[in-house]
C-alpha atoms as a PDB file:
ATOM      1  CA  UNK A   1       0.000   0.000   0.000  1.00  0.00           C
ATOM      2  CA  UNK A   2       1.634   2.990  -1.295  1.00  0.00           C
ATOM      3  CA  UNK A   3      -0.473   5.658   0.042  1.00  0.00           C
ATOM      4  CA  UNK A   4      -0.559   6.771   4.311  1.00  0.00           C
ATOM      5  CA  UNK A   5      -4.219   6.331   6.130  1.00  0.00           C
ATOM      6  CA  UNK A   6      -4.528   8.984   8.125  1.00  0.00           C
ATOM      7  CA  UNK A   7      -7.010   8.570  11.245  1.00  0.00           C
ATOM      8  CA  UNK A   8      -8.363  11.735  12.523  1.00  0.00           C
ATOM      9  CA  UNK A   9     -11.138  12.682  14.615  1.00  0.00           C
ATOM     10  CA  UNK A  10     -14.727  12.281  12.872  1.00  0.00           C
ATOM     11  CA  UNK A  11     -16.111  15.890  11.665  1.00  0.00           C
ATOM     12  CA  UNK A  12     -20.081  16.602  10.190  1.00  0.00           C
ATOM     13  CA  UNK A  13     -19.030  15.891   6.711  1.00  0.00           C
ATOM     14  CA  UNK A  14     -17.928  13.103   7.129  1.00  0.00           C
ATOM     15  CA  UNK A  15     -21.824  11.445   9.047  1.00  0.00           C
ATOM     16  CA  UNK A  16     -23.477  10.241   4.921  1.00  0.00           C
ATOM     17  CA  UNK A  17     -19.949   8.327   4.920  1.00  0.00           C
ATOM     18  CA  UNK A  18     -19.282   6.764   7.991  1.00  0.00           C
ATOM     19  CA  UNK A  19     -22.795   5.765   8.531  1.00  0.00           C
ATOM     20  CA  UNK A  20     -22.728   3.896   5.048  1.00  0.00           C
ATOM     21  CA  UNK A  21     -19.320   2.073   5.427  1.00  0.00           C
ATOM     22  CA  UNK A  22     -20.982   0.859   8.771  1.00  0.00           C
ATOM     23  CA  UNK A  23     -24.131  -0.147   7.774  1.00  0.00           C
ATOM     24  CA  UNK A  24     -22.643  -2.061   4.931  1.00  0.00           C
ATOM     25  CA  UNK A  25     -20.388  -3.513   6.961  1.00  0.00           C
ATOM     26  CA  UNK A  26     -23.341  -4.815   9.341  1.00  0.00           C
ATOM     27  CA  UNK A  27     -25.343  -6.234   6.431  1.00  0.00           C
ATOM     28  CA  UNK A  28     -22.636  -8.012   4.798  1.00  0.00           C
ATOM     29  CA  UNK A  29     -22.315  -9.930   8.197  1.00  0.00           C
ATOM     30  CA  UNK A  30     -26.036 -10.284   9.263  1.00  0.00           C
ATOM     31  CA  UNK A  31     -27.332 -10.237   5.888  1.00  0.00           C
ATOM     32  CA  UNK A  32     -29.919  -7.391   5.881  1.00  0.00           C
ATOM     33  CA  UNK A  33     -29.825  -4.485   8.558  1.00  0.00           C
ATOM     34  CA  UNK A  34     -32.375  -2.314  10.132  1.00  0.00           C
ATOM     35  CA  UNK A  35     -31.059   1.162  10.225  1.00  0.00           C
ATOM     36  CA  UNK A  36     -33.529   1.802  13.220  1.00  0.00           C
ATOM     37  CA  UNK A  37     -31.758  -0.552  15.614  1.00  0.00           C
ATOM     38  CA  UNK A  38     -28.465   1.783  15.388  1.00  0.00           C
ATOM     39  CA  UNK A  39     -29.915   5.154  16.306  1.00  0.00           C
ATOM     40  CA  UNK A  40     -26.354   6.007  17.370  1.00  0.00           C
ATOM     41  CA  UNK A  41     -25.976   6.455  13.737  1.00  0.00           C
ATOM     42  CA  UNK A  42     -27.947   8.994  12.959  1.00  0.00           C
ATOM     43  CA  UNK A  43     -25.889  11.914  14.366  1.00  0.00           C
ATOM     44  CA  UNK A  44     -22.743  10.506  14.850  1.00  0.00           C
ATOM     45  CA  UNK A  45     -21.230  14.093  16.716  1.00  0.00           C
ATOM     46  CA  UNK A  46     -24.279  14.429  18.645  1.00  0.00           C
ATOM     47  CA  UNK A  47     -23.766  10.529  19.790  1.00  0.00           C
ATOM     48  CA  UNK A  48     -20.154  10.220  20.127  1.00  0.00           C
ATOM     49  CA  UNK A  49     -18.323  14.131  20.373  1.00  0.00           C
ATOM     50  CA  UNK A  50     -19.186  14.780  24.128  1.00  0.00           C
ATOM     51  CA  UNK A  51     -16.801  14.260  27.126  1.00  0.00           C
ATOM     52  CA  UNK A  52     -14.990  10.960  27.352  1.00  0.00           C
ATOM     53  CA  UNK A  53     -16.420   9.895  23.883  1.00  0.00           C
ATOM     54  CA  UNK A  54     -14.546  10.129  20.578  1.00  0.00           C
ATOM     55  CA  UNK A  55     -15.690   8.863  16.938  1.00  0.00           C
ATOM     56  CA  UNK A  56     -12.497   8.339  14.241  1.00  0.00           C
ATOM     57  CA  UNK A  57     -13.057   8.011  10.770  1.00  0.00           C
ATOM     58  CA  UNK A  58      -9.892   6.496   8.809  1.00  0.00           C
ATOM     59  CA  UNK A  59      -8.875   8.051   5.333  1.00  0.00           C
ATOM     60  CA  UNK A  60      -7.131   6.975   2.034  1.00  0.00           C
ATOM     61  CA  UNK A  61      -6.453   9.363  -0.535  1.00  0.00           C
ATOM     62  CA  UNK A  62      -9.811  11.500   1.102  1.00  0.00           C
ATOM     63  CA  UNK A  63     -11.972   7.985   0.611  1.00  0.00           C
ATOM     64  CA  UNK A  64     -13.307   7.089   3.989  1.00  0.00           C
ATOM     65  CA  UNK A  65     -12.139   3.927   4.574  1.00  0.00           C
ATOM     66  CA  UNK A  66     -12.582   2.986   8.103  1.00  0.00           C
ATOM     67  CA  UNK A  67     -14.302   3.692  11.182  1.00  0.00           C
ATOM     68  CA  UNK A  68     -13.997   3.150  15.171  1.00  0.00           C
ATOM     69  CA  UNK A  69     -15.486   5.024  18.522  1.00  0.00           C
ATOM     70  CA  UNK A  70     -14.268   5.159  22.216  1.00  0.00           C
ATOM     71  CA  UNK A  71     -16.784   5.579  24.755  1.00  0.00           C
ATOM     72  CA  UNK A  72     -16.103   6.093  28.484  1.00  0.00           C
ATOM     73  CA  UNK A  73     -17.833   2.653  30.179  1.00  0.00           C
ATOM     74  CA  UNK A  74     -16.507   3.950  33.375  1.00  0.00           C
ATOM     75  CA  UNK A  75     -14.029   5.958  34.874  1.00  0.00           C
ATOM     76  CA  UNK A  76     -11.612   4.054  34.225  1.00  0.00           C
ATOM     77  CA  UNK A  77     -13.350   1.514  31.656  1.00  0.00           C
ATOM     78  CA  UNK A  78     -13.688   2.827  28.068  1.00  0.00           C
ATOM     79  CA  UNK A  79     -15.584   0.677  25.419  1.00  0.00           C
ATOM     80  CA  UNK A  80     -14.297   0.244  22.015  1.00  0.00           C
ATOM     81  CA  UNK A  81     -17.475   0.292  19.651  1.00  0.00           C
ATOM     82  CA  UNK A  82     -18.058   1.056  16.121  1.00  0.00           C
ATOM     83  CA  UNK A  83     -14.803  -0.482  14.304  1.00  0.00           C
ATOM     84  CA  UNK A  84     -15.538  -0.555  10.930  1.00  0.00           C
ATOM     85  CA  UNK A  85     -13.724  -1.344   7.582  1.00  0.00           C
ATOM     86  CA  UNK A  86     -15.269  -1.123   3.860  1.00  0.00           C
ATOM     87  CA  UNK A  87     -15.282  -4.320   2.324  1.00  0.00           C
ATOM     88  CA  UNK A  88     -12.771  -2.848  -0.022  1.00  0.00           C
ATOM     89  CA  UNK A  89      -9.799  -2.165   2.249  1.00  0.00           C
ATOM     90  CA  UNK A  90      -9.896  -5.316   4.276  1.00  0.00           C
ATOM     91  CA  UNK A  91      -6.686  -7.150   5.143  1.00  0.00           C
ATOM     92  CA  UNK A  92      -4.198  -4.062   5.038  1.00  0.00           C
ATOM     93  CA  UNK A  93      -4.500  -3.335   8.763  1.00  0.00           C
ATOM     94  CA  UNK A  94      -6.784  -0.816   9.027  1.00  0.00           C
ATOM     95  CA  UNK A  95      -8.571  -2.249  11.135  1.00  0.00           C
ATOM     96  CA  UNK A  96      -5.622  -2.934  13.600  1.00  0.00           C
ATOM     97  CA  UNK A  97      -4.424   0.681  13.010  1.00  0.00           C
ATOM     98  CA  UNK A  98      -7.870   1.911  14.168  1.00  0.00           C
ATOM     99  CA  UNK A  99      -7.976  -0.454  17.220  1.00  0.00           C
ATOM    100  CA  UNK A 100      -4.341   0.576  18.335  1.00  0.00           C
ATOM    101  CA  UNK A 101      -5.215   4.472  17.918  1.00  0.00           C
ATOM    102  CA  UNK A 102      -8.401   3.706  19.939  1.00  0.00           C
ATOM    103  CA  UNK A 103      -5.952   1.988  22.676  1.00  0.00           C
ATOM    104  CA  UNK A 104      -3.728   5.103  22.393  1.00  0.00           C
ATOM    105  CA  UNK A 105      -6.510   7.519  23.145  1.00  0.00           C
ATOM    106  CA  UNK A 106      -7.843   5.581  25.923  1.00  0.00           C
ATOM    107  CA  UNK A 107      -4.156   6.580  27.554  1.00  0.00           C
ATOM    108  CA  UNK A 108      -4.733   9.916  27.238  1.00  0.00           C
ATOM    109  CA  UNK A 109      -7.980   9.681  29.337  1.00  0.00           C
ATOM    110  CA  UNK A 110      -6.155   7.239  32.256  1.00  0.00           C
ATOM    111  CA  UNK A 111      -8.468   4.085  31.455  1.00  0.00           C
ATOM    112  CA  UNK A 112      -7.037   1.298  33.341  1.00  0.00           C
ATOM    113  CA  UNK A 113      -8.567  -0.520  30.587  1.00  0.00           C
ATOM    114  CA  UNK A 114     -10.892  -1.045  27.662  1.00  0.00           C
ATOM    115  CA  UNK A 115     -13.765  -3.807  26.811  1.00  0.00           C
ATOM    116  CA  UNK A 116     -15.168  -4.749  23.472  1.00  0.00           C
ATOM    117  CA  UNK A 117     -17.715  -6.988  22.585  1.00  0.00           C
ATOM    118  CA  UNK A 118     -18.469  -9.007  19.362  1.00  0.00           C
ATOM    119  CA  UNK A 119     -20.758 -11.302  17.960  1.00  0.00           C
ATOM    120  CA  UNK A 120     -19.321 -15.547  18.918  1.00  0.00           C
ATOM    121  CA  UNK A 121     -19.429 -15.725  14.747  1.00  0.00           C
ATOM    122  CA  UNK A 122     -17.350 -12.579  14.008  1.00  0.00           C
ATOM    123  CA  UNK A 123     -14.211 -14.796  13.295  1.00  0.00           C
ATOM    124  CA  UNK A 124     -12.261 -11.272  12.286  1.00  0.00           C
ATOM    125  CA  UNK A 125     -13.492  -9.132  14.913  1.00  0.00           C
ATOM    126  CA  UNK A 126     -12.278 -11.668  17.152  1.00  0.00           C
ATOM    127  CA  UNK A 127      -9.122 -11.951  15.581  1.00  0.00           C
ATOM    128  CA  UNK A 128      -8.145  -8.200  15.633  1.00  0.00           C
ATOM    129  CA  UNK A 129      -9.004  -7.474  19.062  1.00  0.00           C
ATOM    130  CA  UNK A 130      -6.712 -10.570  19.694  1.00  0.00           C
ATOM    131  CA  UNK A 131      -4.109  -9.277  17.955  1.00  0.00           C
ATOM    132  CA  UNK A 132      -3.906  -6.218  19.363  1.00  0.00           C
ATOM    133  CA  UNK A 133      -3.633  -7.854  22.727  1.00  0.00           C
ATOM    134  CA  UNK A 134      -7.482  -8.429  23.904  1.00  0.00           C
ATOM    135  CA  UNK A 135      -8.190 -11.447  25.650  1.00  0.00           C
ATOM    136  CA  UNK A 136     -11.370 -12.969  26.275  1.00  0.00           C
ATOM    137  CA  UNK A 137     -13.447 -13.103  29.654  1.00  0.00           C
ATOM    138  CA  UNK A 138     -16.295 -13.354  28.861  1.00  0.00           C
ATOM    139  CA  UNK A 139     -18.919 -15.419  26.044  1.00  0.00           C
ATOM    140  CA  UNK A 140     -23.089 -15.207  26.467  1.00  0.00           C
ATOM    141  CA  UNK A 141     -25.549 -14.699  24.373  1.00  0.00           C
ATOM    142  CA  UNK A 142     -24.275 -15.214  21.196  1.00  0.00           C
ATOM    143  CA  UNK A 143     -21.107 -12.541  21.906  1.00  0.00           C
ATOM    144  CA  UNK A 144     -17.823 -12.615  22.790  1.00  0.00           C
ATOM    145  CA  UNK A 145     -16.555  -9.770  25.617  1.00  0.00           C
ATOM    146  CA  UNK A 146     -12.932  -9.158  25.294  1.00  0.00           C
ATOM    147  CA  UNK A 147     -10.605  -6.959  27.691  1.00  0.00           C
ATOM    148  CA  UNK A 148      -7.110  -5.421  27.485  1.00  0.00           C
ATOM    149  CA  UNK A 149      -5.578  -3.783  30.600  1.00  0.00           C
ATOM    150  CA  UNK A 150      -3.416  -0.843  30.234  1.00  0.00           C
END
């Protein structure tokens, strides 16, 4: 991959784009998706760009290509949520640099450590939060809770 992706912080513009590369993300897993169940989605700043929340968007050559969000759980719990790559751009680590900026942030606000939860049948969810160090504790309900401790 010749050209850099850049992760910055998610601005208005960018809500049509994110909320597509997400929702496509979801159907391609679950098959069909009801936009109604994510009302997160429908103003990402409003949902995510308050105190102890922050929504990334990643970038290649100004194409959204990614997405992720850090939410404060607790004081010293933040929740990774949101990680999202278009089907296009799988495989070349975006996903893992999202995840690992996401870890970096939740530094900077003193989190002692961060959760993240994904469907049992997610095989690649799974496997990125592994990678970047998560381990599992937890598995009900069809999901699979992972935890990293900083």
């Amino acid at each position: 991959m010749g050209a850099k992706i850049e992760i910055r912080p998610f601005i208005p513009n960018d809500q049509a784009r994110a909320v597509t590369l997400i929702l496509e993300g979801l159907a391609e897993h679950f098959n069909a998706i009801d936009p109604t169940l994510n009302p997160d989605l429908n103003n990402i700043e409003e949902s995510y760009q308050r105190q102890g929340s922050l929504f990334f968007v990643a970038e290649l050559n100004d194409d959204l290509v990614g997405t992720g969000a850090l939410v404060a759980e607790t004081e010293d719990t933040g929740r990774i949520v949101r990680v999202s790559v278009a089907s296009s751009h799988r495989r070349m680590g975006i996903g893992r640099l999202i995840t690992k900026h996401l870890i970096q942030e939740a530094y900077r606000f003193h989190f002692s450590q961060i959760v993240v939860e994904t469907n049992e049948d997610w095989y690649d969810a799974i496997r990125l939060y592994r990678r970047c160090g998560f381990t599992e504790y937890d598995r009900r309900d069809g999901e699979v809770h992972l935890m990293i401790h900083l």
